[in-house]
C-alpha atoms as a PDB file:
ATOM      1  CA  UNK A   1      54.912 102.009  17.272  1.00  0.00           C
ATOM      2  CA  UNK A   2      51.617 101.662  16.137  1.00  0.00           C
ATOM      3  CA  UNK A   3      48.533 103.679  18.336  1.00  0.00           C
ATOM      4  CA  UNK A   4      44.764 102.877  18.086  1.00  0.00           C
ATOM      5  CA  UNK A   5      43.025 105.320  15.878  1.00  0.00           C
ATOM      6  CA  UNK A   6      39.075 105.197  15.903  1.00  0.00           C
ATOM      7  CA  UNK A   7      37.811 106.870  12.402  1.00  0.00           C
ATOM      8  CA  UNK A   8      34.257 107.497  11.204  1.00  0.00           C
ATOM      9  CA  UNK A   9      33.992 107.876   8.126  1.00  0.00           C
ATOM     10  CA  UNK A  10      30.366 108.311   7.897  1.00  0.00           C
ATOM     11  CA  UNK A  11      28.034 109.181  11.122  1.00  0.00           C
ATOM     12  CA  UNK A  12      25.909 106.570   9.775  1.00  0.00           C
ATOM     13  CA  UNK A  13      28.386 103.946   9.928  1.00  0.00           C
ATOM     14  CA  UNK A  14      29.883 102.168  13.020  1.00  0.00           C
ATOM     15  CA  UNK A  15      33.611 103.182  13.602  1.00  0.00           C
ATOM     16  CA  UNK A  16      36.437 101.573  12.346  1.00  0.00           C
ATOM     17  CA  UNK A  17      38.707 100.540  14.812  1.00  0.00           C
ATOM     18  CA  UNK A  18      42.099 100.834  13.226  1.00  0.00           C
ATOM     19  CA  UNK A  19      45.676  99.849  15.116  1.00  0.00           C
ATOM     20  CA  UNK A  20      46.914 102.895  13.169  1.00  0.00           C
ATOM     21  CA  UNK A  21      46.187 105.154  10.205  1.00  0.00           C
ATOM     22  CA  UNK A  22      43.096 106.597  10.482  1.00  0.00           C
ATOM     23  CA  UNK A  23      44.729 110.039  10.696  1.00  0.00           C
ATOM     24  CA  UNK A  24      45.420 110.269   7.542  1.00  0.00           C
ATOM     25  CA  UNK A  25      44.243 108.937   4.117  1.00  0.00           C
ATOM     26  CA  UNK A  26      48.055 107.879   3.200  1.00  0.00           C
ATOM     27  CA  UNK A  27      48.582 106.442   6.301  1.00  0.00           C
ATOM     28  CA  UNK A  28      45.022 104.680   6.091  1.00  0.00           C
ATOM     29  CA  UNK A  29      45.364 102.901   3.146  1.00  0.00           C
ATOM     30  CA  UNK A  30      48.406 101.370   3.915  1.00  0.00           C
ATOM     31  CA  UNK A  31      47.400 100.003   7.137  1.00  0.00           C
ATOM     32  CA  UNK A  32      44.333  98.420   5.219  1.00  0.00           C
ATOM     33  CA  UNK A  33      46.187  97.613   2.465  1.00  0.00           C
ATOM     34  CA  UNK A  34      49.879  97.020   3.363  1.00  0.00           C
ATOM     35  CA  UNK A  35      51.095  96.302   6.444  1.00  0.00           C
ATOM     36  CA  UNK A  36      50.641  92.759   6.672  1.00  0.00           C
ATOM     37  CA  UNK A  37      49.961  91.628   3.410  1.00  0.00           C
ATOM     38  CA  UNK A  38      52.337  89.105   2.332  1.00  0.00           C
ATOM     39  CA  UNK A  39      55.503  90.228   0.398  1.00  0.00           C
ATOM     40  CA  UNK A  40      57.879  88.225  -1.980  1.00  0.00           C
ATOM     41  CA  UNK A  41      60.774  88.637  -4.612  1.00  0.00           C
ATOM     42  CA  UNK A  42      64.143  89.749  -3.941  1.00  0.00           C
ATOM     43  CA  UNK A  43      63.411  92.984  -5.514  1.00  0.00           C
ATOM     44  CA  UNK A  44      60.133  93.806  -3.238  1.00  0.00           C
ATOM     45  CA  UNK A  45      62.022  92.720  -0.297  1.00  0.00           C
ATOM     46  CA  UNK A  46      64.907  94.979  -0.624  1.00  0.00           C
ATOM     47  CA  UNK A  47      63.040  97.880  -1.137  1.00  0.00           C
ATOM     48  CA  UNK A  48      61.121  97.601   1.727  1.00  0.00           C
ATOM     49  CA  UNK A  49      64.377  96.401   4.253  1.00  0.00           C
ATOM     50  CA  UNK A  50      66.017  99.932   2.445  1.00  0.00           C
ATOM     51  CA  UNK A  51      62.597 101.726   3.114  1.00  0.00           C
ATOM     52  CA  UNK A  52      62.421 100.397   6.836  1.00  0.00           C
ATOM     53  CA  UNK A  53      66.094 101.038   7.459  1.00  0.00           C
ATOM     54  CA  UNK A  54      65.755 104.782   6.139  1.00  0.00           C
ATOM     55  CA  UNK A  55      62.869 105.037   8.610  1.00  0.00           C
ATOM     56  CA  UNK A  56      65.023 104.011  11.925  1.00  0.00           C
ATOM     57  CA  UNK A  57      64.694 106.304  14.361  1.00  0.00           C
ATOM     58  CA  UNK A  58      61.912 108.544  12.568  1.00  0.00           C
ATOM     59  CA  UNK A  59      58.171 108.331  12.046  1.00  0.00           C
ATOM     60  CA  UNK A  60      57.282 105.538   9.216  1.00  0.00           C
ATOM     61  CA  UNK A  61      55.003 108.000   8.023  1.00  0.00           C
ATOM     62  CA  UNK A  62      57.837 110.701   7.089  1.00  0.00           C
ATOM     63  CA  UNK A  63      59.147 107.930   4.879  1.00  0.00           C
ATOM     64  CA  UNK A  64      55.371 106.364   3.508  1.00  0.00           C
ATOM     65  CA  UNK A  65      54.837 110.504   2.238  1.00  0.00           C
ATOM     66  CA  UNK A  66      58.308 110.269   0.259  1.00  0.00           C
ATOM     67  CA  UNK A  67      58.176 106.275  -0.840  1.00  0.00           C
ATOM     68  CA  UNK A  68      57.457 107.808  -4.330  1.00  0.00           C
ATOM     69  CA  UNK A  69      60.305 109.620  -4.601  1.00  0.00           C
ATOM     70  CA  UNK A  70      62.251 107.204  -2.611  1.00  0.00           C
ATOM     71  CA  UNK A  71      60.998 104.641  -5.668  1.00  0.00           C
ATOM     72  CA  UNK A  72      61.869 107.289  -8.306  1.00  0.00           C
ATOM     73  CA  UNK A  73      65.643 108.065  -7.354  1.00  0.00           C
ATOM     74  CA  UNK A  74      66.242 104.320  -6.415  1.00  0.00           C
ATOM     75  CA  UNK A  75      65.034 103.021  -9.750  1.00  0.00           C
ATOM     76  CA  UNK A  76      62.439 101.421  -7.683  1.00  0.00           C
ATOM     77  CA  UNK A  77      65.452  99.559  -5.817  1.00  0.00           C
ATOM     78  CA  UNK A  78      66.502  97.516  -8.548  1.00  0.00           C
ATOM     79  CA  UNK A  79      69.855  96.084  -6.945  1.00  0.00           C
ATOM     80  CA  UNK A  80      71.937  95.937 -10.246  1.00  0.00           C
ATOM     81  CA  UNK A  81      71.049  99.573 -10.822  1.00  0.00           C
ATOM     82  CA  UNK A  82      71.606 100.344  -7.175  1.00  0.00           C
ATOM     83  CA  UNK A  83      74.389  98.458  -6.580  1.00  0.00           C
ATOM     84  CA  UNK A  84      75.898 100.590  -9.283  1.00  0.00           C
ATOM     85  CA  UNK A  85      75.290 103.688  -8.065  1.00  0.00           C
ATOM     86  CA  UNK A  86      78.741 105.962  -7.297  1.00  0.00           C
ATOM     87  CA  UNK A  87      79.711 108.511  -5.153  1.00  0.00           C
ATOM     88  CA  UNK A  88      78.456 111.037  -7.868  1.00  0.00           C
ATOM     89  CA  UNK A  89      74.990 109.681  -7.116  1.00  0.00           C
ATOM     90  CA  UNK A  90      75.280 109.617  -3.112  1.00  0.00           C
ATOM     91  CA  UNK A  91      76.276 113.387  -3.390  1.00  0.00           C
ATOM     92  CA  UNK A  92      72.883 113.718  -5.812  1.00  0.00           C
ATOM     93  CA  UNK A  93      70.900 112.024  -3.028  1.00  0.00           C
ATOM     94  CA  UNK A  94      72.259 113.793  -0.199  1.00  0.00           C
ATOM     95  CA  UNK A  95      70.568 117.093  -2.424  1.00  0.00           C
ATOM     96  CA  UNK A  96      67.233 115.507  -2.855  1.00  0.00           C
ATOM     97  CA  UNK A  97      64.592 117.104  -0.267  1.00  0.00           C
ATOM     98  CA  UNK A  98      62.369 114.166  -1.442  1.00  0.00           C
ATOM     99  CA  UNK A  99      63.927 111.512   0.775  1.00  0.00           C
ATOM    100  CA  UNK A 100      65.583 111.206   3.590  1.00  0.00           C
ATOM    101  CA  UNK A 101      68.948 112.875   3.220  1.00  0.00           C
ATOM    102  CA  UNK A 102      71.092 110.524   5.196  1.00  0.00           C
ATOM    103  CA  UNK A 103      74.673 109.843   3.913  1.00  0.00           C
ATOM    104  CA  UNK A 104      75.339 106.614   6.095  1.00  0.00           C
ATOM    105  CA  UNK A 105      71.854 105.134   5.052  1.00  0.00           C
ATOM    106  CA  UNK A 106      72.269 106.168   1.360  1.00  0.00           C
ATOM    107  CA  UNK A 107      75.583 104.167   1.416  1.00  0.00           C
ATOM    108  CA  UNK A 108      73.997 101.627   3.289  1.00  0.00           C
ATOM    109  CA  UNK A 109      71.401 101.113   0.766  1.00  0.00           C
ATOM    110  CA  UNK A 110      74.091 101.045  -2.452  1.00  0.00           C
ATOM    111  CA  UNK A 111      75.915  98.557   0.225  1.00  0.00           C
ATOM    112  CA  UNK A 112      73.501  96.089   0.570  1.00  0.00           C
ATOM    113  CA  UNK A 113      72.448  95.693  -3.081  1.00  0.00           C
ATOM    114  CA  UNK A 114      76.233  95.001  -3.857  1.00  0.00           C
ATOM    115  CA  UNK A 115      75.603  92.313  -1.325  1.00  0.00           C
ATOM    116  CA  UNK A 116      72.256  91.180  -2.257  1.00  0.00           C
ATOM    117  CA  UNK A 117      74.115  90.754  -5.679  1.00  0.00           C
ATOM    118  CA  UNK A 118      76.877  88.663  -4.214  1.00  0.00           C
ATOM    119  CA  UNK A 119      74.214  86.700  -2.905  1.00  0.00           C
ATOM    120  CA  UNK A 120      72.320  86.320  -5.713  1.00  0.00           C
ATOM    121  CA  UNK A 121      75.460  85.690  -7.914  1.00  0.00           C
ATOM    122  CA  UNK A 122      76.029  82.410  -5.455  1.00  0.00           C
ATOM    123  CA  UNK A 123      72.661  81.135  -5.634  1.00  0.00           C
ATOM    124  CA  UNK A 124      71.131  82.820  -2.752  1.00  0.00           C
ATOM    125  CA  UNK A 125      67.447  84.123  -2.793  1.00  0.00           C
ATOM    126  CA  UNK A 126      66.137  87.117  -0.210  1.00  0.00           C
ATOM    127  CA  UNK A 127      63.077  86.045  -0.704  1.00  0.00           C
ATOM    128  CA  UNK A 128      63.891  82.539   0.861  1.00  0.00           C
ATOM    129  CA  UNK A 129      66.199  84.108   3.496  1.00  0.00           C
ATOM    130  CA  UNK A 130      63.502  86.463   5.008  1.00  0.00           C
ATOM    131  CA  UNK A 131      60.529  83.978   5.216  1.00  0.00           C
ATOM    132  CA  UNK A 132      62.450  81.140   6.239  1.00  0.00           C
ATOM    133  CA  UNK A 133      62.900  83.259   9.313  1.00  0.00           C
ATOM    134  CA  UNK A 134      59.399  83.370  10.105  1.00  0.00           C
ATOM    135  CA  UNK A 135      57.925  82.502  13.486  1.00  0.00           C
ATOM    136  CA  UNK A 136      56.482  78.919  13.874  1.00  0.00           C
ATOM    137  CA  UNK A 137      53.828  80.722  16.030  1.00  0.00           C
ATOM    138  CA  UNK A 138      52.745  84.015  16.501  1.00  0.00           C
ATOM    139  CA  UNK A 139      50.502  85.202  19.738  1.00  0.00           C
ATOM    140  CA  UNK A 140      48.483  88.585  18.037  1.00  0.00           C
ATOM    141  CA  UNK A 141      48.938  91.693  20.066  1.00  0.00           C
ATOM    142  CA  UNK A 142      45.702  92.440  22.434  1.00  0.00           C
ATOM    143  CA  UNK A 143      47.518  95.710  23.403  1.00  0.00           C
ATOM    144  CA  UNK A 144      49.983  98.399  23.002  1.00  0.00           C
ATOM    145  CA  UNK A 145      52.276  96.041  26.002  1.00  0.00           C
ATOM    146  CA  UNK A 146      51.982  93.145  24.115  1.00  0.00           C
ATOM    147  CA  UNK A 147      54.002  94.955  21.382  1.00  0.00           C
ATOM    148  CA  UNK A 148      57.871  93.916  20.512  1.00  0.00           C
ATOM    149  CA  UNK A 149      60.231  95.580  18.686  1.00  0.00           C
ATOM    150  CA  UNK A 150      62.509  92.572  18.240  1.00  0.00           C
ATOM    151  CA  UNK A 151      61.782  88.747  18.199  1.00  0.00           C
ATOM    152  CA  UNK A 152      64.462  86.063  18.162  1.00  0.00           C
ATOM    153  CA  UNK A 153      63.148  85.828  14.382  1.00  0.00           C
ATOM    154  CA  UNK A 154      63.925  89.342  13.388  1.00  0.00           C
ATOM    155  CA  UNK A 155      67.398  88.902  15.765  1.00  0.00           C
ATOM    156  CA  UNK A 156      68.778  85.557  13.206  1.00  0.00           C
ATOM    157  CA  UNK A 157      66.897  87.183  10.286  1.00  0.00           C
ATOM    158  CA  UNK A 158      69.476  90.688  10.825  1.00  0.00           C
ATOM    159  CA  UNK A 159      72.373  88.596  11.888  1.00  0.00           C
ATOM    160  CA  UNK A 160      71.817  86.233   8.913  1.00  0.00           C
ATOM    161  CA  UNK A 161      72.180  89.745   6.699  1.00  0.00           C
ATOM    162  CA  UNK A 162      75.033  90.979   8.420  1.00  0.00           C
ATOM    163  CA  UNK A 163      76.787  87.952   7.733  1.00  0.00           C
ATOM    164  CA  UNK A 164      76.102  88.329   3.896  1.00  0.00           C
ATOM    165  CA  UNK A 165      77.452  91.989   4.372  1.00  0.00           C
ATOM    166  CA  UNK A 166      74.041  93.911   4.721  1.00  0.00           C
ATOM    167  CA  UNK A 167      74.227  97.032   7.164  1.00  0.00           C
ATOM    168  CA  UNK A 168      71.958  99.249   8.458  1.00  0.00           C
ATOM    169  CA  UNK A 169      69.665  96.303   9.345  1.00  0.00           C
ATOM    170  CA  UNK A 170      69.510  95.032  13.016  1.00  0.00           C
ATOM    171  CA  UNK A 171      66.972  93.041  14.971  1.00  0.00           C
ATOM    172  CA  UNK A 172      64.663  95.825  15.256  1.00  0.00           C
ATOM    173  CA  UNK A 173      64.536  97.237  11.290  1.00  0.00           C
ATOM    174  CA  UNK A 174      64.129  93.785  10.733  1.00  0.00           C
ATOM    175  CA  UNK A 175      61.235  92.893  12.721  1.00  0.00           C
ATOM    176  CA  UNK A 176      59.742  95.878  11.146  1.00  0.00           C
ATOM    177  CA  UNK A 177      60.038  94.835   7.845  1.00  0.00           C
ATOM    178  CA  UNK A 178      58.388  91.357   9.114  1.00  0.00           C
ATOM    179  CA  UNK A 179      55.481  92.845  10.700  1.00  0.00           C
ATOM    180  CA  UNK A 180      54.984  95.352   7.440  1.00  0.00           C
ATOM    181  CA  UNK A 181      55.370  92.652   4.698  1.00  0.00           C
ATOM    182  CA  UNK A 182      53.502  89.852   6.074  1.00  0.00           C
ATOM    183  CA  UNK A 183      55.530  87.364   8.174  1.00  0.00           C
ATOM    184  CA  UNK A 184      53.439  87.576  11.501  1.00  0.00           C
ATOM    185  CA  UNK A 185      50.373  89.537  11.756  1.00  0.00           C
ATOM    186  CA  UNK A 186      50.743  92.464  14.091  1.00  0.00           C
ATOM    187  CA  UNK A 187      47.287  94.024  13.636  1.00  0.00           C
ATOM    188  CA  UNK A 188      45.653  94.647  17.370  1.00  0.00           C
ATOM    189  CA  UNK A 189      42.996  92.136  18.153  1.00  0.00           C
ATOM    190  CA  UNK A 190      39.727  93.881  17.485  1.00  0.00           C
ATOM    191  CA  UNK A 191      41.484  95.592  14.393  1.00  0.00           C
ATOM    192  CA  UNK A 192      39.074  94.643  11.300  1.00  0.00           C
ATOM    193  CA  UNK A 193      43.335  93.530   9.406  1.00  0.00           C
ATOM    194  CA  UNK A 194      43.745  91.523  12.363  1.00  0.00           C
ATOM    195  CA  UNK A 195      41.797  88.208  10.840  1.00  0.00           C
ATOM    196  CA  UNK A 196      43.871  89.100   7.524  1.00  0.00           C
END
Protein backbone atom coordinates (compact mmCIF):
# COMPACT_ATOMS: atom_id res chain seq x y z
CA UNK A 1 0.00 0.00 0.00
CA UNK A 2 1.15 3.16 -0.99
CA UNK A 3 1.47 6.19 2.03
CA UNK A 4 1.75 9.98 1.32
CA UNK A 5 5.29 11.12 1.60
CA UNK A 6 5.87 15.03 1.58
CA UNK A 7 9.72 15.65 0.40
CA UNK A 8 11.62 18.94 0.07
CA UNK A 9 14.13 18.79 -1.77
CA UNK A 10 15.21 22.28 -1.56
CA UNK A 11 13.89 24.84 1.32
CA UNK A 12 13.46 27.11 -1.47
CA UNK A 13 11.14 25.02 -3.30
CA UNK A 14 7.47 24.14 -2.49
CA UNK A 15 7.10 20.40 -1.40
CA UNK A 16 6.42 17.68 -3.47
CA UNK A 17 3.56 15.86 -2.55
CA UNK A 18 4.31 12.30 -3.47
CA UNK A 19 1.68 9.12 -2.93
CA UNK A 20 4.92 7.29 -2.08
CA UNK A 21 8.69 7.37 -2.47
CA UNK A 22 10.00 10.26 -1.19
CA UNK A 23 11.90 8.24 1.43
CA UNK A 24 14.19 7.16 -0.58
CA UNK A 25 15.95 8.09 -3.89
CA UNK A 26 15.23 4.36 -5.34
CA UNK A 27 11.95 4.39 -4.25
CA UNK A 28 11.52 8.10 -5.63
CA UNK A 29 12.37 7.65 -8.95
CA UNK A 30 10.26 4.94 -9.57
CA UNK A 31 7.20 6.48 -8.33
CA UNK A 32 8.03 9.48 -10.76
CA UNK A 33 9.14 7.43 -13.27
CA UNK A 34 7.45 3.98 -13.13
CA UNK A 35 4.55 3.23 -11.54
CA UNK A 36 2.07 4.16 -13.95
CA UNK A 37 3.76 4.59 -17.01
CA UNK A 38 2.42 2.45 -19.61
CA UNK A 39 4.01 -1.04 -20.17
CA UNK A 40 3.95 -3.40 -23.29
CA UNK A 41 5.62 -6.61 -24.84
CA UNK A 42 5.31 -9.99 -23.61
CA UNK A 43 8.75 -9.87 -22.34
CA UNK A 44 8.24 -6.48 -20.13
CA UNK A 45 5.07 -7.86 -18.92
CA UNK A 46 6.34 -11.03 -17.55
CA UNK A 47 8.99 -9.62 -15.77
CA UNK A 48 7.08 -7.36 -13.98
CA UNK A 49 3.90 -10.12 -13.15
CA UNK A 50 7.30 -12.40 -11.86
CA UNK A 51 8.62 -9.18 -10.05
CA UNK A 52 5.09 -8.40 -8.45
CA UNK A 53 4.44 -12.03 -7.60
CA UNK A 54 7.98 -12.33 -5.79
CA UNK A 55 6.88 -9.23 -3.87
CA UNK A 56 3.44 -10.84 -2.36
CA UNK A 57 3.30 -10.52 0.99
CA UNK A 58 6.58 -8.28 1.41
CA UNK A 59 7.46 -4.63 0.95
CA UNK A 60 7.75 -3.72 -3.02
CA UNK A 61 10.66 -1.93 -2.02
CA UNK A 62 12.67 -5.18 -0.74
CA UNK A 63 12.15 -6.37 -4.29
CA UNK A 64 12.72 -2.61 -6.32
CA UNK A 65 16.52 -2.76 -4.18
CA UNK A 66 17.18 -6.38 -5.76
CA UNK A 67 15.29 -5.87 -9.41
CA UNK A 68 18.95 -5.76 -10.69
CA UNK A 69 19.88 -8.83 -9.60
CA UNK A 70 16.49 -10.21 -10.01
CA UNK A 71 17.16 -9.00 -13.96
CA UNK A 72 20.69 -10.50 -13.86
CA UNK A 73 19.88 -14.21 -12.69
CA UNK A 74 16.57 -14.21 -14.77
CA UNK A 75 18.29 -13.24 -17.99
CA UNK A 76 16.18 -10.24 -17.70
CA UNK A 77 13.06 -12.75 -17.80
CA UNK A 78 13.45 -13.84 -21.18
CA UNK A 79 10.76 -16.78 -21.16
CA UNK A 80 12.66 -19.19 -23.56
CA UNK A 81 15.69 -18.85 -21.31
CA UNK A 82 13.50 -19.07 -18.25
CA UNK A 83 11.32 -21.50 -19.24
CA UNK A 84 14.44 -23.58 -19.58
CA UNK A 85 15.76 -23.23 -16.48
CA UNK A 86 16.16 -26.83 -14.35
CA UNK A 87 16.18 -27.87 -11.04
CA UNK A 88 20.05 -27.27 -11.06
CA UNK A 89 19.19 -23.59 -11.48
CA UNK A 90 16.23 -23.41 -8.78
CA UNK A 91 18.81 -24.90 -6.24
CA UNK A 92 21.35 -21.88 -7.63
CA UNK A 93 18.55 -19.39 -6.91
CA UNK A 94 17.49 -20.63 -3.70
CA UNK A 95 21.61 -19.64 -2.82
CA UNK A 96 21.42 -16.20 -4.22
CA UNK A 97 21.10 -13.51 -1.25
CA UNK A 98 20.34 -11.08 -4.16
CA UNK A 99 16.69 -12.02 -4.58
CA UNK A 100 14.18 -13.28 -2.88
CA UNK A 101 14.99 -16.85 -1.97
CA UNK A 102 11.62 -18.43 -2.34
CA UNK A 103 11.46 -22.02 -3.77
CA UNK A 104 7.60 -22.01 -4.62
CA UNK A 105 7.94 -18.51 -6.36
CA UNK A 106 11.21 -19.48 -8.16
CA UNK A 107 9.25 -22.48 -9.62
CA UNK A 108 6.46 -20.38 -10.15
CA UNK A 109 8.37 -18.05 -12.22
CA UNK A 110 10.16 -21.06 -14.52
CA UNK A 111 6.25 -22.23 -14.51
CA UNK A 112 4.75 -19.49 -16.03
CA UNK A 113 7.28 -18.83 -18.82
CA UNK A 114 6.71 -22.56 -19.90
CA UNK A 115 3.19 -21.30 -20.10
CA UNK A 116 3.67 -17.97 -21.52
CA UNK A 117 5.51 -20.14 -24.21
CA UNK A 118 2.57 -22.42 -24.75
CA UNK A 119 0.77 -19.40 -25.24
CA UNK A 120 2.85 -17.81 -27.43
CA UNK A 121 3.45 -21.08 -29.44
CA UNK A 122 -0.62 -20.93 -30.13
CA UNK A 123 -0.78 -17.47 -31.14
CA UNK A 124 -1.44 -15.85 -27.91
CA UNK A 125 0.11 -12.39 -26.95
CA UNK A 126 0.51 -11.18 -22.98
CA UNK A 127 0.67 -8.09 -24.06
CA UNK A 128 -2.96 -8.26 -25.53
CA UNK A 129 -4.19 -10.43 -22.61
CA UNK A 130 -3.21 -7.90 -19.83
CA UNK A 131 -4.53 -4.63 -21.45
CA UNK A 132 -7.51 -6.04 -22.83
CA UNK A 133 -8.36 -6.39 -19.18
CA UNK A 134 -8.25 -2.87 -18.51
CA UNK A 135 -11.00 -0.91 -16.80
CA UNK A 136 -13.45 1.01 -19.11
CA UNK A 137 -13.32 3.65 -16.28
CA UNK A 138 -11.24 4.35 -13.55
CA UNK A 139 -12.37 6.78 -10.44
CA UNK A 140 -8.52 8.14 -9.13
CA UNK A 141 -7.95 7.53 -5.48
CA UNK A 142 -8.58 10.90 -3.27
CA UNK A 143 -7.38 8.80 -0.25
CA UNK A 144 -5.69 5.98 1.39
CA UNK A 145 -9.83 4.38 1.71
CA UNK A 146 -10.39 4.82 -1.68
CA UNK A 147 -7.56 2.28 -2.28
CA UNK A 148 -8.30 -1.50 -3.68
CA UNK A 149 -6.28 -4.25 -3.76
CA UNK A 150 -8.39 -6.16 -6.28
CA UNK A 151 -10.82 -4.96 -9.07
CA UNK A 152 -13.07 -7.26 -11.08
CA UNK A 153 -10.29 -6.38 -13.83
CA UNK A 154 -7.34 -7.71 -11.98
CA UNK A 155 -9.94 -10.80 -10.71
CA UNK A 156 -10.61 -12.02 -14.91
CA UNK A 157 -7.09 -10.72 -15.72
CA UNK A 158 -5.55 -13.64 -12.84
CA UNK A 159 -8.23 -16.11 -13.66
CA UNK A 160 -7.60 -15.60 -17.42
CA UNK A 161 -3.70 -16.67 -16.40
CA UNK A 162 -4.59 -19.44 -14.36
CA UNK A 163 -6.45 -20.86 -17.05
CA UNK A 164 -3.33 -20.68 -19.40
CA UNK A 165 -1.43 -22.42 -16.44
CA UNK A 166 0.21 -19.26 -14.76
CA UNK A 167 0.54 -19.56 -10.82
CA UNK A 168 1.50 -17.46 -8.29
CA UNK A 169 -0.73 -14.72 -9.79
CA UNK A 170 -4.19 -13.98 -8.18
CA UNK A 171 -6.50 -11.00 -8.25
CA UNK A 172 -4.42 -9.05 -6.00
CA UNK A 173 -0.60 -9.56 -7.70
CA UNK A 174 -2.47 -8.79 -10.59
CA UNK A 175 -4.00 -5.59 -9.83
CA UNK A 176 -0.59 -4.68 -8.73
CA UNK A 177 1.01 -5.23 -11.76
CA UNK A 178 -1.96 -3.01 -13.39
CA UNK A 179 -1.59 -0.15 -11.18
CA UNK A 180 2.53 -0.36 -11.60
CA UNK A 181 2.60 -0.72 -15.45
CA UNK A 182 0.04 1.64 -16.51
CA UNK A 183 -3.50 0.21 -16.89
CA UNK A 184 -5.38 2.63 -14.42
CA UNK A 185 -3.70 5.43 -12.78
CA UNK A 186 -3.46 4.96 -9.06
CA UNK A 187 -1.48 8.11 -8.20
CA UNK A 188 -3.45 10.07 -5.15
CA UNK A 189 -5.25 13.10 -6.40
CA UNK A 190 -3.03 16.02 -5.55
CA UNK A 191 0.04 13.71 -6.46
CA UNK A 192 2.03 15.85 -9.25
CA UNK A 193 1.90 11.57 -11.41
CA UNK A 194 -1.65 11.77 -10.84
CA UNK A 195 -2.47 13.94 -14.27
CA UNK A 196 0.16 11.39 -15.93
Amino acid sequence: MVRMDTTIPDPSIEPVVRCFGGDSPLYQAYHDHEWGVPVHGDTELFERLSLEAFSSGLSWFIVLRKRDHFREVFHGFDPVTVGGFTETDVDRLMQDAGIVRNRPKIEATISNAEALLAFQAGGGSLDQLVWEHQPAQHRQPRSFADYQSKTPESIALAKALKRLGFRWLGPTTCYATMQACGLVNDHMAGCPRATH
